[in-house]
N, C-alpha and C. Protein backbone atom coordinates (compact mmCIF):
# COMPACT_ATOMS: atom_id res chain seq x y z
N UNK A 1 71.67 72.30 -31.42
CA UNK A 1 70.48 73.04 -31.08
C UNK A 1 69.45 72.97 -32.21
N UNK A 2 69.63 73.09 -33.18
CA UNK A 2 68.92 72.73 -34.32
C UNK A 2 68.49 71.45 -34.54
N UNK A 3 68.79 70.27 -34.53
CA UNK A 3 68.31 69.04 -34.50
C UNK A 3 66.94 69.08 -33.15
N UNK A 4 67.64 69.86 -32.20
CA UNK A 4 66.01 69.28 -30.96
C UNK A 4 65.34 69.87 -31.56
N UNK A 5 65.45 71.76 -32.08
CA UNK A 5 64.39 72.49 -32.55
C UNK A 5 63.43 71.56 -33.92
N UNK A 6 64.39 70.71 -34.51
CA UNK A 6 63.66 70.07 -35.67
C UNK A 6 62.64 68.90 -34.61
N UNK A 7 63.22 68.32 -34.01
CA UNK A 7 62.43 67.31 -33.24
C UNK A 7 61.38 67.72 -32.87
N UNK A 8 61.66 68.94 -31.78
CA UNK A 8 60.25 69.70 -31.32
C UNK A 8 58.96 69.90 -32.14
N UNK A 9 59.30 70.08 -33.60
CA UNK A 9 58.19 69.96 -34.60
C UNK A 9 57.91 68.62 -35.05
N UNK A 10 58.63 67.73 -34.94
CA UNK A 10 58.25 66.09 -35.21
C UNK A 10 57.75 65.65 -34.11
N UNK A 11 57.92 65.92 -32.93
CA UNK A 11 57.17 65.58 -31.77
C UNK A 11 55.55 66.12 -31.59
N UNK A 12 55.59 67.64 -32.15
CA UNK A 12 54.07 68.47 -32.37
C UNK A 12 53.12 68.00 -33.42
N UNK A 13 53.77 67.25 -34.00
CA UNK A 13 53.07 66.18 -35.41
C UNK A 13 52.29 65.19 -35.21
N UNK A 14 53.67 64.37 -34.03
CA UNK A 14 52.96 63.10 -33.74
C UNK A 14 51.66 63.35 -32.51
N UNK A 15 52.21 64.62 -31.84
CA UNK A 15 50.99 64.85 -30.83
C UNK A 15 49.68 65.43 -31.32
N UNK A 16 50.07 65.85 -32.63
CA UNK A 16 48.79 66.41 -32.98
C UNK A 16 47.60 64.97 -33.81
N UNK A 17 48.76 63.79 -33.92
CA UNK A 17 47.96 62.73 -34.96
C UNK A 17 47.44 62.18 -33.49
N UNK A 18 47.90 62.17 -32.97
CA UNK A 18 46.86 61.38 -31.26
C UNK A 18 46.05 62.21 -30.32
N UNK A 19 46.19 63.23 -30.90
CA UNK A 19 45.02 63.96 -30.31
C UNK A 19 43.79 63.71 -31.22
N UNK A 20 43.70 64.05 -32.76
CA UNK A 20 42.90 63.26 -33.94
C UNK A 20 42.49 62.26 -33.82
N UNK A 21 43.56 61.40 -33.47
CA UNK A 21 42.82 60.02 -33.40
C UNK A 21 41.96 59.72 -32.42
N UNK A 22 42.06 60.39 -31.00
CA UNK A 22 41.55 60.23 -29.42
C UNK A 22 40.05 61.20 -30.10
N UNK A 23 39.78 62.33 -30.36
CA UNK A 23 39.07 63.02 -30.66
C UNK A 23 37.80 62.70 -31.67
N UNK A 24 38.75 61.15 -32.63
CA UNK A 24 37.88 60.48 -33.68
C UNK A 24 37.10 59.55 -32.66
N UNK A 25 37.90 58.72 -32.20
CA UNK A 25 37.60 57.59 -31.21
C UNK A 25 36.38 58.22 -30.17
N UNK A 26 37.00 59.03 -29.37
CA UNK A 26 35.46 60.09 -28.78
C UNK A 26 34.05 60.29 -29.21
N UNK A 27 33.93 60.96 -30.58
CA UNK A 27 33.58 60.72 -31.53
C UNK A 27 32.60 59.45 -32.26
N UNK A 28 33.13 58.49 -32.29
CA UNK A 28 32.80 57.04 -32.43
C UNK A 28 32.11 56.72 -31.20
N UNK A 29 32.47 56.83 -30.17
CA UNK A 29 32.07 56.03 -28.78
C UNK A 29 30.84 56.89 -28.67
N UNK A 30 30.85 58.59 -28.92
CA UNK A 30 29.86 58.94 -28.54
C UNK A 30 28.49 58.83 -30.03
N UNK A 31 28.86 58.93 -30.73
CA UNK A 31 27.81 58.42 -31.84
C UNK A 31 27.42 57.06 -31.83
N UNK A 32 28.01 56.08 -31.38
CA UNK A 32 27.10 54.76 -31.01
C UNK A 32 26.40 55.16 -29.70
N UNK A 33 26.82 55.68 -28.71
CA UNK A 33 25.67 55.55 -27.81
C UNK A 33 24.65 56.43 -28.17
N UNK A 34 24.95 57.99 -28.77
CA UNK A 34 23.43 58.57 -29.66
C UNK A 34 22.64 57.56 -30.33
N UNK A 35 22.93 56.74 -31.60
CA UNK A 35 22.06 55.87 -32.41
C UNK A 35 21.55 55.11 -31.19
N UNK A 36 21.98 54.34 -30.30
CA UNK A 36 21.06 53.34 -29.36
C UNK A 36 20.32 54.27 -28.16
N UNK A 37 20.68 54.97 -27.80
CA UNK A 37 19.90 55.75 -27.24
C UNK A 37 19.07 57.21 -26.99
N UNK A 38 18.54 57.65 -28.21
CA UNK A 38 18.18 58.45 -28.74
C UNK A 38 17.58 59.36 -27.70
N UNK A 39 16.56 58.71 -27.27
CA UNK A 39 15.30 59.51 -25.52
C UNK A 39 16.40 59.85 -24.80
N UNK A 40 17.27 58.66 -24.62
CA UNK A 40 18.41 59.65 -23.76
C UNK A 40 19.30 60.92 -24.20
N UNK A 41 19.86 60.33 -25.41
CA UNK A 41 20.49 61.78 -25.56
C UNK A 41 19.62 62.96 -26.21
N UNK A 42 18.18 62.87 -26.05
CA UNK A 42 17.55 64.06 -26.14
C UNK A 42 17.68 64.28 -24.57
N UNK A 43 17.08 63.91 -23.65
CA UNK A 43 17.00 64.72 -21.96
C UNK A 43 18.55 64.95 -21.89
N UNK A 44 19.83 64.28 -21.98
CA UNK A 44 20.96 65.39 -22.16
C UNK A 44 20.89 66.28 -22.58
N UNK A 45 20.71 66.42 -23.23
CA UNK A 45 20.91 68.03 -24.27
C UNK A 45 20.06 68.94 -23.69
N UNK A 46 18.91 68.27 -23.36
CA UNK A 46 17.85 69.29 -22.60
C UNK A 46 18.29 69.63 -21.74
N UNK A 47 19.38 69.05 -20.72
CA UNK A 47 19.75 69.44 -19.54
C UNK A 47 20.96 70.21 -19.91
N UNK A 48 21.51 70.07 -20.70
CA UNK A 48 22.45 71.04 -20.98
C UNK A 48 21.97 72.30 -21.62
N UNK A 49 20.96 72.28 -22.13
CA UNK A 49 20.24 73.71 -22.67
C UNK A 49 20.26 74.55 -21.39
N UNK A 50 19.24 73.84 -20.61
CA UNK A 50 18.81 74.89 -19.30
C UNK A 50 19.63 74.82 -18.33
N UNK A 51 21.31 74.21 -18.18
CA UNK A 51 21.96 74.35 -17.41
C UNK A 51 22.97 75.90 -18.36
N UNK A 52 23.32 75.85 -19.76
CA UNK A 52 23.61 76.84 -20.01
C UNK A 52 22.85 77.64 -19.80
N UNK A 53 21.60 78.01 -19.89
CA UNK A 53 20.65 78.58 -19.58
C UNK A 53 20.88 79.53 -18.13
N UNK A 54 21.62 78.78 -17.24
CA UNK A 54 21.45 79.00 -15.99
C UNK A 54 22.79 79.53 -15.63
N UNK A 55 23.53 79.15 -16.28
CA UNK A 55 24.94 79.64 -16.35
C UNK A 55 24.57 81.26 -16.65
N UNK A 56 24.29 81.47 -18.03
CA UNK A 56 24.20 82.86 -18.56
C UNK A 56 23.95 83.35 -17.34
N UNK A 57 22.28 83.24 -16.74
CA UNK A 57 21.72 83.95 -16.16
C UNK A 57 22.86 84.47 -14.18
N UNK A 58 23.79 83.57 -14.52
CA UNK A 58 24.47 83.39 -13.10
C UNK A 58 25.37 84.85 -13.71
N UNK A 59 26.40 84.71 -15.07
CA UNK A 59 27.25 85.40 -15.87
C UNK A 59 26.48 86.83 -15.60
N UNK A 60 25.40 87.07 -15.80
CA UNK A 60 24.43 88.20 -15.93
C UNK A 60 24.33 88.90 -14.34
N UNK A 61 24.83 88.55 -13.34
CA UNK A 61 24.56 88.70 -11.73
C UNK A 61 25.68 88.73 -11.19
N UNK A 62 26.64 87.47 -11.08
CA UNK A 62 28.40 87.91 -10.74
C UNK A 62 29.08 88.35 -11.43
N UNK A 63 29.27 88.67 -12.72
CA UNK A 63 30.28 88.68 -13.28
C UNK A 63 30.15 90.20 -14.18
N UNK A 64 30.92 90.24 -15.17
CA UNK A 64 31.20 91.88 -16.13
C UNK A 64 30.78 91.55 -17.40
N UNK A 65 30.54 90.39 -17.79
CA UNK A 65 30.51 90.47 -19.01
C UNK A 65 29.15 90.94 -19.35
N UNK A 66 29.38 91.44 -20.47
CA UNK A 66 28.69 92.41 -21.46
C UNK A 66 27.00 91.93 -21.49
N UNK A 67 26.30 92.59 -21.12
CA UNK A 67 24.82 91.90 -21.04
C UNK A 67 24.22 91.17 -22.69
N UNK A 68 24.65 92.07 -23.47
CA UNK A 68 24.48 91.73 -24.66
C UNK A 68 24.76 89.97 -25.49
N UNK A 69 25.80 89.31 -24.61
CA UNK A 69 26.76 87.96 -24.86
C UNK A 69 25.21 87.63 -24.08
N UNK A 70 25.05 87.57 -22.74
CA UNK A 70 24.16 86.78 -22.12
C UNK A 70 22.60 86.55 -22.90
N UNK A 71 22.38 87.43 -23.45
CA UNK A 71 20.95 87.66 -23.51
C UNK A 71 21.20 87.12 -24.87
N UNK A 72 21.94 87.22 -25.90
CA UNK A 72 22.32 86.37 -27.24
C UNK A 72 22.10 85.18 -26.85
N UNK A 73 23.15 84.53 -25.72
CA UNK A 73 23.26 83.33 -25.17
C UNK A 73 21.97 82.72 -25.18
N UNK A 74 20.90 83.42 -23.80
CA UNK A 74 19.72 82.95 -23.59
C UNK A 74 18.94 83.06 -25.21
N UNK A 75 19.12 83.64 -25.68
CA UNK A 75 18.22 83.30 -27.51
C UNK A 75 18.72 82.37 -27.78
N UNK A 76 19.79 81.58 -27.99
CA UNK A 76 20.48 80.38 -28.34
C UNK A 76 19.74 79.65 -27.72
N UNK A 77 19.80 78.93 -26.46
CA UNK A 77 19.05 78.28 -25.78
C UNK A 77 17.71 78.18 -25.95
N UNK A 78 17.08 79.45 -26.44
CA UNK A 78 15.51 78.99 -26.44
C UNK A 78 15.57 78.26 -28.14
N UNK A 79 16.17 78.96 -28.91
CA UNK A 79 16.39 78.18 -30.37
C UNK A 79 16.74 76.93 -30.44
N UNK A 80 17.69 76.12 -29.59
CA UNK A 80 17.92 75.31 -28.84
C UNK A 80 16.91 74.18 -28.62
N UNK A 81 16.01 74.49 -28.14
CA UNK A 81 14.77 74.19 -27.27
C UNK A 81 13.65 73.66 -28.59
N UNK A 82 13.46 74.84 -29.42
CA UNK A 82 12.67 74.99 -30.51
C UNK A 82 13.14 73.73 -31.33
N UNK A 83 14.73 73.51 -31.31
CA UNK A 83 15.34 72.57 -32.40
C UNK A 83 14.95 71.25 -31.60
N UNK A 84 15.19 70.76 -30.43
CA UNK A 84 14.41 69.45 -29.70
C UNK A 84 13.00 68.84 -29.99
N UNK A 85 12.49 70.42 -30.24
CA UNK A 85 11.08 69.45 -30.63
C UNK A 85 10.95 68.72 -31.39
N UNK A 86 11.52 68.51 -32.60
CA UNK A 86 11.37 67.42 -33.62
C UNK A 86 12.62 66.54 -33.62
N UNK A 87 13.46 66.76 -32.61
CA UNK A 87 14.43 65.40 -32.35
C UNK A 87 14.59 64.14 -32.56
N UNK A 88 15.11 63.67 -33.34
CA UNK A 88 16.91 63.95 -34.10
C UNK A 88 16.67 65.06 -35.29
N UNK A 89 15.10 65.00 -35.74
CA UNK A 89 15.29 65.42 -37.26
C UNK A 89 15.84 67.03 -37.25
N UNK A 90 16.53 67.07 -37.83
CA UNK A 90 16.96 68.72 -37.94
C UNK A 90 16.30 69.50 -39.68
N UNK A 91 15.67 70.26 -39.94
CA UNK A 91 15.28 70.86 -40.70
C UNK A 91 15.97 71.97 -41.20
N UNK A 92 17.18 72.05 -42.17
CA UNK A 92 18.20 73.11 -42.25
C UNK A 92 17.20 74.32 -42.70
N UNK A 93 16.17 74.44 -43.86
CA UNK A 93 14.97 75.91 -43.47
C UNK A 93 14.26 76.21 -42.59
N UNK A 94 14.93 75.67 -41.62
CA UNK A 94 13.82 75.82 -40.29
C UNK A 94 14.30 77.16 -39.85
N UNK A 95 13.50 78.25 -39.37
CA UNK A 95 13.35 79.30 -39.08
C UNK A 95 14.57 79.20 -37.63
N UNK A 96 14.39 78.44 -36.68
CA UNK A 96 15.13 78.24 -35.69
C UNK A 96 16.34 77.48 -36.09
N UNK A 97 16.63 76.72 -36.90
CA UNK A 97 17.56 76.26 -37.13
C UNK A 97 18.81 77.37 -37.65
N UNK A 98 18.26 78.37 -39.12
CA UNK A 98 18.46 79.38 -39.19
C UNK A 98 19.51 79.89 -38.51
N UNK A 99 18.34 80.53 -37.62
CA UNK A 99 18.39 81.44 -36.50
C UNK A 99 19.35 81.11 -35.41
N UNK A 100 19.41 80.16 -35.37
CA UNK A 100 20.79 79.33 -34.38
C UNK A 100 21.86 79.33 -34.82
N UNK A 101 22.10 79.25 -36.10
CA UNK A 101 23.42 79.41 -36.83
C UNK A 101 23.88 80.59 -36.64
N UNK A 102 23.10 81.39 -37.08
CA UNK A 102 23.40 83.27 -37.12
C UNK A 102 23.61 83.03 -35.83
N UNK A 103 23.16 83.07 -34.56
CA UNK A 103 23.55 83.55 -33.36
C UNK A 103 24.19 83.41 -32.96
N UNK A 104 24.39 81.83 -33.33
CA UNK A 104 26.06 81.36 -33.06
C UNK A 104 27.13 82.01 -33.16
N UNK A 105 26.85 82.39 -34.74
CA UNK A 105 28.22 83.23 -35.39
C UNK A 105 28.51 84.56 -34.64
N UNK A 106 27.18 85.23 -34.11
CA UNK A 106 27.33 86.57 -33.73
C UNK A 106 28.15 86.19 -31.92
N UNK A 107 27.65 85.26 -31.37
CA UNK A 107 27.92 85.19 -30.19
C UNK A 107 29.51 84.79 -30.65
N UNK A 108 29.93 84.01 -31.35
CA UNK A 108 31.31 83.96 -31.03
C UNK A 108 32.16 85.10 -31.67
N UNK A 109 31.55 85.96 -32.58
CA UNK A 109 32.56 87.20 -32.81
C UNK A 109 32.44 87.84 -31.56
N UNK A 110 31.07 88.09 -31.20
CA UNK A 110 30.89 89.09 -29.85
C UNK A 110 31.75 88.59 -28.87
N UNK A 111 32.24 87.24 -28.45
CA UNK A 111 32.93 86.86 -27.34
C UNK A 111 34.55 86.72 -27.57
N UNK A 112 35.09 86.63 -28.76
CA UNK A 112 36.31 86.85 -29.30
C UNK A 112 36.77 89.07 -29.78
N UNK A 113 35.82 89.07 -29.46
CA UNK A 113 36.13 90.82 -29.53
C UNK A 113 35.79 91.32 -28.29
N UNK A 114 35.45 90.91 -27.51
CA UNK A 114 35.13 90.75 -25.84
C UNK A 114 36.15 90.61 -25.29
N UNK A 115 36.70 88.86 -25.02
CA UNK A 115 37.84 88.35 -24.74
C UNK A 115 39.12 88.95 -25.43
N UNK A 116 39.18 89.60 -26.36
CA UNK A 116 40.32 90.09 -26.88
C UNK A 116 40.85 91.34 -26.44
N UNK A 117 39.40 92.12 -25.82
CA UNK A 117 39.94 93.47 -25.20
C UNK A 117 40.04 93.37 -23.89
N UNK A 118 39.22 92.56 -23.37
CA UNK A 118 39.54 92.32 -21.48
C UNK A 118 40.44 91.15 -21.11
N UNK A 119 41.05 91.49 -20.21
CA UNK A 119 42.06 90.07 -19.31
C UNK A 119 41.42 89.50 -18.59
N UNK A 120 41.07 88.59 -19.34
CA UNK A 120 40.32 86.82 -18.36
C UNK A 120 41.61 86.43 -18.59
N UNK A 121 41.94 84.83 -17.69
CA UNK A 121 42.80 83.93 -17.62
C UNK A 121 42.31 83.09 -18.61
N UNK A 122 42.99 81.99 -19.29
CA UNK A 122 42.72 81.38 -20.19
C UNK A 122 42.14 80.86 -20.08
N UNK A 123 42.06 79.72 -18.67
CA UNK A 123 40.88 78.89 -18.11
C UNK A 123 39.59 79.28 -18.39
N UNK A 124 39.89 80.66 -17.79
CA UNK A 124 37.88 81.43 -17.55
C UNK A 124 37.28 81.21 -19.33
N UNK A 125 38.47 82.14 -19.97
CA UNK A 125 37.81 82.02 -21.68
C UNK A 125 37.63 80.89 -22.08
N UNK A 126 38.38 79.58 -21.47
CA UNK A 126 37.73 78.19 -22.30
C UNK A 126 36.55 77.86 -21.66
N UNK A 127 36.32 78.08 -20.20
CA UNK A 127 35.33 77.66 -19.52
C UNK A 127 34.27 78.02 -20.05
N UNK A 128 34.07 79.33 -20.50
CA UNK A 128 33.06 80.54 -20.96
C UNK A 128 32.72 79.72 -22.87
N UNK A 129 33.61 79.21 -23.01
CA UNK A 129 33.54 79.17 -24.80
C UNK A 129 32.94 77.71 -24.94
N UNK A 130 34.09 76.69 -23.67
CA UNK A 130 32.64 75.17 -23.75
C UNK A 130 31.41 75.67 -23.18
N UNK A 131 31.22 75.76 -21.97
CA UNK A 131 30.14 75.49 -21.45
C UNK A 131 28.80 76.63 -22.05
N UNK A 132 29.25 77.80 -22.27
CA UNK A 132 28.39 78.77 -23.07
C UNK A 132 28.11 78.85 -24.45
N UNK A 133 28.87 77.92 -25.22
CA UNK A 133 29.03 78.37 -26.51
C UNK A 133 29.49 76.85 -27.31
N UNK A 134 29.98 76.27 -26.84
CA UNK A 134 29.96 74.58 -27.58
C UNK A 134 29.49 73.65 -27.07
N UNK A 135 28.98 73.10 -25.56
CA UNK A 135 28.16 72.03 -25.35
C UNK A 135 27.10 71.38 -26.38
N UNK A 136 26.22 72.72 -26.36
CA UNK A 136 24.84 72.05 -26.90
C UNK A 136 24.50 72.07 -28.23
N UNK A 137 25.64 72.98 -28.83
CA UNK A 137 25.82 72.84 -30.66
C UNK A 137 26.30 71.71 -31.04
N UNK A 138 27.39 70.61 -30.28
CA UNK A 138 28.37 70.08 -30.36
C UNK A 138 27.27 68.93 -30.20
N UNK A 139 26.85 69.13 -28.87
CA UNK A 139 25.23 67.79 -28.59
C UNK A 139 24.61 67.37 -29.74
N UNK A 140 24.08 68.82 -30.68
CA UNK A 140 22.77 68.59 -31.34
C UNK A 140 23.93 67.95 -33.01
N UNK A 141 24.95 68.25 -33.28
CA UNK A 141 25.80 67.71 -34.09
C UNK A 141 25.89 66.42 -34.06
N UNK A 142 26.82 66.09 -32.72
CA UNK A 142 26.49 64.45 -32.69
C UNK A 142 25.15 63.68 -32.98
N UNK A 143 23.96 64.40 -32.59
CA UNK A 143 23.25 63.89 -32.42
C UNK A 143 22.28 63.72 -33.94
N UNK A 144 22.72 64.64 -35.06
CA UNK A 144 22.52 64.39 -36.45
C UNK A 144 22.46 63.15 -36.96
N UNK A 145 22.80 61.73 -36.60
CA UNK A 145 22.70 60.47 -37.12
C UNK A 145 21.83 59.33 -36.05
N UNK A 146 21.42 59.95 -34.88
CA UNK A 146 20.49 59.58 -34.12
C UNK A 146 19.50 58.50 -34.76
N UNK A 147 18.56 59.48 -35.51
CA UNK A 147 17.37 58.55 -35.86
C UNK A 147 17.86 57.94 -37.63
N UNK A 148 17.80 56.48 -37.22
CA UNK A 148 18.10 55.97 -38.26
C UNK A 148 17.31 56.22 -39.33
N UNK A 149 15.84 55.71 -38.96
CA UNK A 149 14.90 55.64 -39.87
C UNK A 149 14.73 57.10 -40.60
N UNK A 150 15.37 58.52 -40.31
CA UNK A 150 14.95 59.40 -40.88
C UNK A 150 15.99 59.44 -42.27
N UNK A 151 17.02 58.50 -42.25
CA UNK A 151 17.97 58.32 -43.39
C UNK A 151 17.47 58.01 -43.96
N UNK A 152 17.68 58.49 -45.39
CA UNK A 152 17.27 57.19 -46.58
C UNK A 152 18.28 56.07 -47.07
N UNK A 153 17.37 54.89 -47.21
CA UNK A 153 17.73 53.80 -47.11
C UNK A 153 17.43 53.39 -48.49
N UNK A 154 18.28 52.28 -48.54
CA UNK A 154 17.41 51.33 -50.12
C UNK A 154 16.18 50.82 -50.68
N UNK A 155 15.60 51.01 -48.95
CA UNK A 155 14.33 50.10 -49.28
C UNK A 155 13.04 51.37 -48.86
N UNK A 156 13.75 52.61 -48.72
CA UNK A 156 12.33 54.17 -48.57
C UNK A 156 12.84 54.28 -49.71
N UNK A 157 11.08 55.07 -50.53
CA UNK A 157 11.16 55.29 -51.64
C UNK A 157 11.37 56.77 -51.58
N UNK A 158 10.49 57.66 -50.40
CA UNK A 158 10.26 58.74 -50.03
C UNK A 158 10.69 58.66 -48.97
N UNK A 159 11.81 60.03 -48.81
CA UNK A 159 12.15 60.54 -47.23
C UNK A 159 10.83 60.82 -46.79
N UNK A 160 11.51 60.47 -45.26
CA UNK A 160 10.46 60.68 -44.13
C UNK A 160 10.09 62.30 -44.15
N UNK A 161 11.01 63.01 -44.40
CA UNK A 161 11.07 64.16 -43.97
C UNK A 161 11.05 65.57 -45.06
N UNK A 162 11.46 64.99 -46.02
CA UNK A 162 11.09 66.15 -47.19
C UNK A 162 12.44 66.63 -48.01
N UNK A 163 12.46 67.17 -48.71
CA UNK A 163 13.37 67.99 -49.38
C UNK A 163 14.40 68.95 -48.10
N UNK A 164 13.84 69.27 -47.40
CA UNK A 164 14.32 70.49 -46.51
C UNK A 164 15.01 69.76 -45.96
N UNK A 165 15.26 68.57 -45.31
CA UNK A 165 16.33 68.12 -44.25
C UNK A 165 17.61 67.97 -45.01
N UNK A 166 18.69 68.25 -44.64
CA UNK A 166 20.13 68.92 -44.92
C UNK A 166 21.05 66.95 -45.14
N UNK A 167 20.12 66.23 -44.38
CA UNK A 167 20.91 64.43 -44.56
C UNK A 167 20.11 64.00 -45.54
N UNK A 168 18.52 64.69 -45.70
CA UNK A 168 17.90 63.91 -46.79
C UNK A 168 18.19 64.42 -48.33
N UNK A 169 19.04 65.57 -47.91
CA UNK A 169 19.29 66.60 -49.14
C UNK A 169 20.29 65.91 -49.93
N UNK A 170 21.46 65.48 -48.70
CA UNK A 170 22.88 65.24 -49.17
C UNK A 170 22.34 63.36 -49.35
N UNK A 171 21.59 62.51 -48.73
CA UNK A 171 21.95 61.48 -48.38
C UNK A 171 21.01 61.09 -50.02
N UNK A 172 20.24 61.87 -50.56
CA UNK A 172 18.91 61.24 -51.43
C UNK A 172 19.84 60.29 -52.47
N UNK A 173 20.64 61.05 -53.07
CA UNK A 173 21.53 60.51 -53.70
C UNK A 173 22.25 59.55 -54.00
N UNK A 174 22.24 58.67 -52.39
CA UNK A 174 23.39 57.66 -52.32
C UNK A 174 22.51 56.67 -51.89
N UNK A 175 23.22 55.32 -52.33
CA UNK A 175 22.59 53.83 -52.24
C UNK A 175 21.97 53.61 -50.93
N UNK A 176 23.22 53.84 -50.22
CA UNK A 176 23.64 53.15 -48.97
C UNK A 176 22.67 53.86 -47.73
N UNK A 177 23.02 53.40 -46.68
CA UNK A 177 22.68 54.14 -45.13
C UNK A 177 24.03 54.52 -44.75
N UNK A 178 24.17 56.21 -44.53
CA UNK A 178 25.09 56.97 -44.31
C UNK A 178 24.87 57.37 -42.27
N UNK A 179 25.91 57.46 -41.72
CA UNK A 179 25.27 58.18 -40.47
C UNK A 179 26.78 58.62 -40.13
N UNK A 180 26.72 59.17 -38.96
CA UNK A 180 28.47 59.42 -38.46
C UNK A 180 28.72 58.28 -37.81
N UNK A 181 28.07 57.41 -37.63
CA UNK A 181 28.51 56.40 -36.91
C UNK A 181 28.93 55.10 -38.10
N UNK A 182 28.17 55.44 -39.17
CA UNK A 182 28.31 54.34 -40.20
C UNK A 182 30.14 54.83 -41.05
N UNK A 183 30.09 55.98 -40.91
CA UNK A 183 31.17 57.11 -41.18
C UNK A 183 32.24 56.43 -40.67
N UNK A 184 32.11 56.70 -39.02
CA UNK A 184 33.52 56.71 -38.20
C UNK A 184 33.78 54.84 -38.46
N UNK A 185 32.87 54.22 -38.40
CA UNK A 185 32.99 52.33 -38.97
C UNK A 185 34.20 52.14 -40.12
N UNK A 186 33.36 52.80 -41.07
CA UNK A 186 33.96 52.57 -41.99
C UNK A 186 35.12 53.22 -41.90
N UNK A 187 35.74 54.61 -41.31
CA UNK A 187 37.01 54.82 -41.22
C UNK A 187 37.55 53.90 -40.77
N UNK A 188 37.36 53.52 -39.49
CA UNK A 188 37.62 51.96 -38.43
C UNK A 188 38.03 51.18 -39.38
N UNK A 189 37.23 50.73 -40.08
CA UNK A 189 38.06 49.45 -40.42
C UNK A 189 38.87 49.68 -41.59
N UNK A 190 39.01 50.78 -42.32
CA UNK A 190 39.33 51.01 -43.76
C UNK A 190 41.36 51.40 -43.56
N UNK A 191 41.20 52.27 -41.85
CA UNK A 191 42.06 52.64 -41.43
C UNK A 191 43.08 52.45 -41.04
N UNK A 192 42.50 51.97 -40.26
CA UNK A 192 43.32 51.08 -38.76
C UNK A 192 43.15 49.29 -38.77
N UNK A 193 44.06 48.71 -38.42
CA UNK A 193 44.49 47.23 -38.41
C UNK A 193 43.77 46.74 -38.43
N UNK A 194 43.86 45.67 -38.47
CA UNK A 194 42.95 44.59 -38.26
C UNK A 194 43.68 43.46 -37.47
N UNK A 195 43.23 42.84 -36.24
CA UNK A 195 43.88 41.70 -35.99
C UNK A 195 42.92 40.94 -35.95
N UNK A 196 43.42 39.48 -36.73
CA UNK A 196 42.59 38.22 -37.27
C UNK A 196 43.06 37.31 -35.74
N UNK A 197 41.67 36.76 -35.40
CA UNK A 197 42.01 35.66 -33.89
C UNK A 197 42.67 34.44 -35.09
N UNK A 198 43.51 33.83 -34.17
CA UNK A 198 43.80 32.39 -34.86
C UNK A 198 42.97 31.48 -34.00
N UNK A 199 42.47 30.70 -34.90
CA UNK A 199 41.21 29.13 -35.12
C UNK A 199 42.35 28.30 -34.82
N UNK A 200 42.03 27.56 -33.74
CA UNK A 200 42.41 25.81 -32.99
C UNK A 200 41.65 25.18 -33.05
């Protein structure tokens, strides 16, 4: 009985390194299609703003939860909105940028001290936590390495964008062109195999 119980934790190991890896790979697939298609994955996100948007307002009419979560929610979304306008560039002193963080934080204590005193099914609380609360943070994340040109590169002398941007803050420093996509590459190949074709 002790040997499976040991297994059971060598088995939760290996499931947890392929969930990582599937989650990196995700990850990768979805940060190359952000860098090539930027216009697009701005109208995603837009549509996911005002579909959470629409969610809340549904949450606010059928359901119990606390008016206070919804109407936080809908402030997210319009902050949301505010952060698109200058898409990809994100401005970490930006008043809305800010302001999105804090709300964040408050909406997920408010919905974990919520969910902790009422019985939802587990489903409902994940349903409630992606679609209300990680879609469009998770969007505007990926979407941080979008615009190339706002990186600094070897050959800008001056960021595009100023002192205030949070990649031009961290990136001023370094030689190279950094992105999550240049990131997850270089894990790629640094990582994982390589198979060489054989030449006839």
């Amino acid at each position: 009985m002790l040997f499976l119980y040991l297994l059971s934790y060598l088995s939760l190991f290996i499931q947890g390194v392929f969930i990582t890896l599937a989650v990196a790979a995700g990850l990768y697939y979805l940060a190359e299609i952000v860098e090539d298609n930027t216009v697009f994955a701005k109208q995603v996100i837009t549509y996911a703003v005002f579909t959470t948007a629409v969610i809340h307002l549904c949450l606010m009419i059928f359901e119990e939860i606390p008016l206070q979560m919804n109407i936080l929610g809908l402030i997210q979304q319009l902050l949301h909105l505010l952060l698109l306008r200058d898409f990809p560039a994100v401005r970490v002193t930006s008043f809305s940028f800010l302001t999105a963080l804090m709300t964040l934080a408050v909406h997920h204590y408010l919905a974990f001290k919520y969910f902790g005193a009422v019985y939802y099914a587990f489903s409902e609380v994940l349903a409630y936590f992606t679609l209300c609360l990680w879609v469009v943070p998770f969007g505007l994340f990926v979407s941080l390495s979008a615009n190339d040109y706002v990186l600094p590169t070897t050959e800008e002398k001056h960021p595009l964008l100023g002192d205030s941007n949070v990649l031009t803050d961290y990136l001023s420093r370094k030689s190279k062109k950094y992105s999550l996509l240049s990131f997850f590459s270089y894990a790629k190949e640094s990582i994982l195999p390589h198979r060489n074709k054989k030449a006839f």
